[in-house]
C-alpha atoms as a PDB file:
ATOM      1  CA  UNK A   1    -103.074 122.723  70.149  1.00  0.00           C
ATOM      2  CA  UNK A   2    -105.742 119.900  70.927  1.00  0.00           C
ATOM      3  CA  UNK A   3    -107.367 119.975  74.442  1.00  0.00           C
ATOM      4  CA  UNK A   4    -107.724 116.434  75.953  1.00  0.00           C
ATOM      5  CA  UNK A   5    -111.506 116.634  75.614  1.00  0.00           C
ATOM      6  CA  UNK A   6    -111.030 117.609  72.246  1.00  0.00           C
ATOM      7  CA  UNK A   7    -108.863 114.220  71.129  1.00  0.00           C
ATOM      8  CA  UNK A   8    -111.279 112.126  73.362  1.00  0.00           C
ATOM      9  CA  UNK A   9    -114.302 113.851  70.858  1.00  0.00           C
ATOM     10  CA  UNK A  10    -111.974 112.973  67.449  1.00  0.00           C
ATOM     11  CA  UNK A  11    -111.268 109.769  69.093  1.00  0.00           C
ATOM     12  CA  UNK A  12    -114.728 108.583  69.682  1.00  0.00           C
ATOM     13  CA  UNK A  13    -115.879 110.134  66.405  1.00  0.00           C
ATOM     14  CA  UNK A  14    -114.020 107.892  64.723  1.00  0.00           C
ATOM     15  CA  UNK A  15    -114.942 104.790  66.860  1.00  0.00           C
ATOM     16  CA  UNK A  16    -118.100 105.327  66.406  1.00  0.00           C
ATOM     17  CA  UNK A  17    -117.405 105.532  62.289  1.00  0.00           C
ATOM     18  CA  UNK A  18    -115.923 102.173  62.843  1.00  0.00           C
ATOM     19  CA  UNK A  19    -118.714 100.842  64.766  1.00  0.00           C
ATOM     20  CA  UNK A  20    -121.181 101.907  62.120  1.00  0.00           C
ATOM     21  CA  UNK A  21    -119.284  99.844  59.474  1.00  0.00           C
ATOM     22  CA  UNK A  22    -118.786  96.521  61.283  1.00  0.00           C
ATOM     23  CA  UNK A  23    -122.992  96.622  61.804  1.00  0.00           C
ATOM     24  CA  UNK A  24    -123.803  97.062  58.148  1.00  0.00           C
ATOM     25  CA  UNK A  25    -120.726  94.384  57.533  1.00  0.00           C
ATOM     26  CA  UNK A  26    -122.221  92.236  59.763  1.00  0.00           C
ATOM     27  CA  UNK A  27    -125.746  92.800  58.994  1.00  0.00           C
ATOM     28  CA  UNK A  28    -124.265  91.899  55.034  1.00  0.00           C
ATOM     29  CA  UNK A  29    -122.793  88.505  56.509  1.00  0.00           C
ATOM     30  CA  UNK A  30    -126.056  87.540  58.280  1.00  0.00           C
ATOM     31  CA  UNK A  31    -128.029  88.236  54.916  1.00  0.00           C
ATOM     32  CA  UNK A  32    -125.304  86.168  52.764  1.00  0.00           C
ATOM     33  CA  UNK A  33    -125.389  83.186  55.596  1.00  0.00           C
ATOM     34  CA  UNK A  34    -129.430  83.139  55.149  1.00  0.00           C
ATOM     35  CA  UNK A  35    -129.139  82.962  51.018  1.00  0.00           C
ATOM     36  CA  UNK A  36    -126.547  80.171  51.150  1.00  0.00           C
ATOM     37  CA  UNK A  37    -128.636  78.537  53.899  1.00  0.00           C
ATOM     38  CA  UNK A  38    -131.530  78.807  51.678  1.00  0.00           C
ATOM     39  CA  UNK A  39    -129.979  78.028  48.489  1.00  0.00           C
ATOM     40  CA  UNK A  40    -128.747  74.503  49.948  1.00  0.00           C
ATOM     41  CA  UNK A  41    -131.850  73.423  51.322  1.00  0.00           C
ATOM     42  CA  UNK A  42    -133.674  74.286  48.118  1.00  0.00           C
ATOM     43  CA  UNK A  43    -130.748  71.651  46.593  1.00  0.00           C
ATOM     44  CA  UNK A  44    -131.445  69.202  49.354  1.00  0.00           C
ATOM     45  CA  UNK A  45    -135.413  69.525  48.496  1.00  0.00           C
ATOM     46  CA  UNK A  46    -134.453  69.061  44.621  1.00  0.00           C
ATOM     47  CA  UNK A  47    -131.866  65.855  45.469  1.00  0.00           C
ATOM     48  CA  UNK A  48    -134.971  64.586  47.420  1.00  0.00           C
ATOM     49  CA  UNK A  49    -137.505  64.777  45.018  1.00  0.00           C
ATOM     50  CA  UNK A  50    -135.679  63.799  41.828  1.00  0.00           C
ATOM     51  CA  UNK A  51    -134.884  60.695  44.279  1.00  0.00           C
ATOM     52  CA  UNK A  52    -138.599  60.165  44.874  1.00  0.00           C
ATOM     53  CA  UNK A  53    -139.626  60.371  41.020  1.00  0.00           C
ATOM     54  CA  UNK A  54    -136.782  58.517  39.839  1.00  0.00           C
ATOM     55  CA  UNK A  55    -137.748  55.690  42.278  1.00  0.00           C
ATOM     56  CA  UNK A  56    -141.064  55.907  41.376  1.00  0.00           C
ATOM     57  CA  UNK A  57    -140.438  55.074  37.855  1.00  0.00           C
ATOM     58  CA  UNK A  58    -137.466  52.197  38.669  1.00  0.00           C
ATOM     59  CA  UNK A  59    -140.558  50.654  40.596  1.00  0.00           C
ATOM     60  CA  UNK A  60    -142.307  50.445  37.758  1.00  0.00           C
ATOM     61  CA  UNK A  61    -140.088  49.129  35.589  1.00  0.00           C
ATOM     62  CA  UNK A  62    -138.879  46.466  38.139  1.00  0.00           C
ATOM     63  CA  UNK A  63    -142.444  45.440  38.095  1.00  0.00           C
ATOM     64  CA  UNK A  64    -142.757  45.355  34.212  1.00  0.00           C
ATOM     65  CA  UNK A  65    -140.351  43.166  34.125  1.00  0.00           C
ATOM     66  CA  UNK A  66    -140.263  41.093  36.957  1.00  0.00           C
ATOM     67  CA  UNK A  67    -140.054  37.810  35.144  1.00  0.00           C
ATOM     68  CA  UNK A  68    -136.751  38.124  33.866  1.00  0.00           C
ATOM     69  CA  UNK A  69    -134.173  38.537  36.738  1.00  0.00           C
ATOM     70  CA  UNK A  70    -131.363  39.608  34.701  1.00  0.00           C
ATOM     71  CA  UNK A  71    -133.254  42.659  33.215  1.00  0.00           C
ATOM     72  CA  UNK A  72    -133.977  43.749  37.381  1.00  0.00           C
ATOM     73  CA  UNK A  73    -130.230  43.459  38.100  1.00  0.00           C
ATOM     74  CA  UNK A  74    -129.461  45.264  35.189  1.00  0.00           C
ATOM     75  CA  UNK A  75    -132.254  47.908  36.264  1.00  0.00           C
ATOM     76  CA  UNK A  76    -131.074  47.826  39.989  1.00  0.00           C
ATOM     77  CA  UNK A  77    -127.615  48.584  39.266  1.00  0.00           C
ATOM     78  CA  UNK A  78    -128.317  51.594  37.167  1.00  0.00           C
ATOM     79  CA  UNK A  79    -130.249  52.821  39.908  1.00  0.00           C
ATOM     80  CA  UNK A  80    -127.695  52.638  42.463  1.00  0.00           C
ATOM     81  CA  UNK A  81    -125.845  54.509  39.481  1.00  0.00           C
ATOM     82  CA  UNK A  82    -128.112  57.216  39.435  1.00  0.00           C
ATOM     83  CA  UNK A  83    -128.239  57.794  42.925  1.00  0.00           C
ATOM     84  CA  UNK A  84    -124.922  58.147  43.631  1.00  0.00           C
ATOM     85  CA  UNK A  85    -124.874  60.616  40.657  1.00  0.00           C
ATOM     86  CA  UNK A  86    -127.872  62.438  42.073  1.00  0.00           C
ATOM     87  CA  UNK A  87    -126.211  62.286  45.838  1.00  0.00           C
ATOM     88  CA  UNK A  88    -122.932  64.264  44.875  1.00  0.00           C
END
């Protein structure tokens, strides 16, 4: 038969087991929350930049061919097109 002391040993043993696990889990869930973190503001730097080239090269055209209004309407619609795409 168990002593008291005894259970109180197994007991905390196995609490101690248990506490060992939730750290690792929760060292696992801090790692995983930094890659996502990461990952989306590595998207958010992409979105940005593709925005910024994109731009760049609408300004040009709009430029180009500034004497003909309906060719900038038809150039500043497809740019609103592409950065809705690019905004998703």
């Amino acid at each position: 038969m168990e002593t008291d002391y005894e259970k109180f040993v197994k007991a905390f043993r196995e609490e101690e087991v248990k506490t060992k696990h939730l750290n690792r889990k929760a060292e696992k869930v801090k790692v995983t929350r930094k890659v996502k973190h990461d990952k989306r503001v590595t998207l958010e730097h992409i979105r940005v930049q593709m925005v910024r080239d994109v731009s760049y090269n609408i300004k040009s055209l709009r430029q180009r061919n500034a004497k003909n209004c309906d060719t900038v309407a038809f150039i500043n619609k497809k740019f609103a097109q592409i950065r809705q795409i690019i905004s998703e």
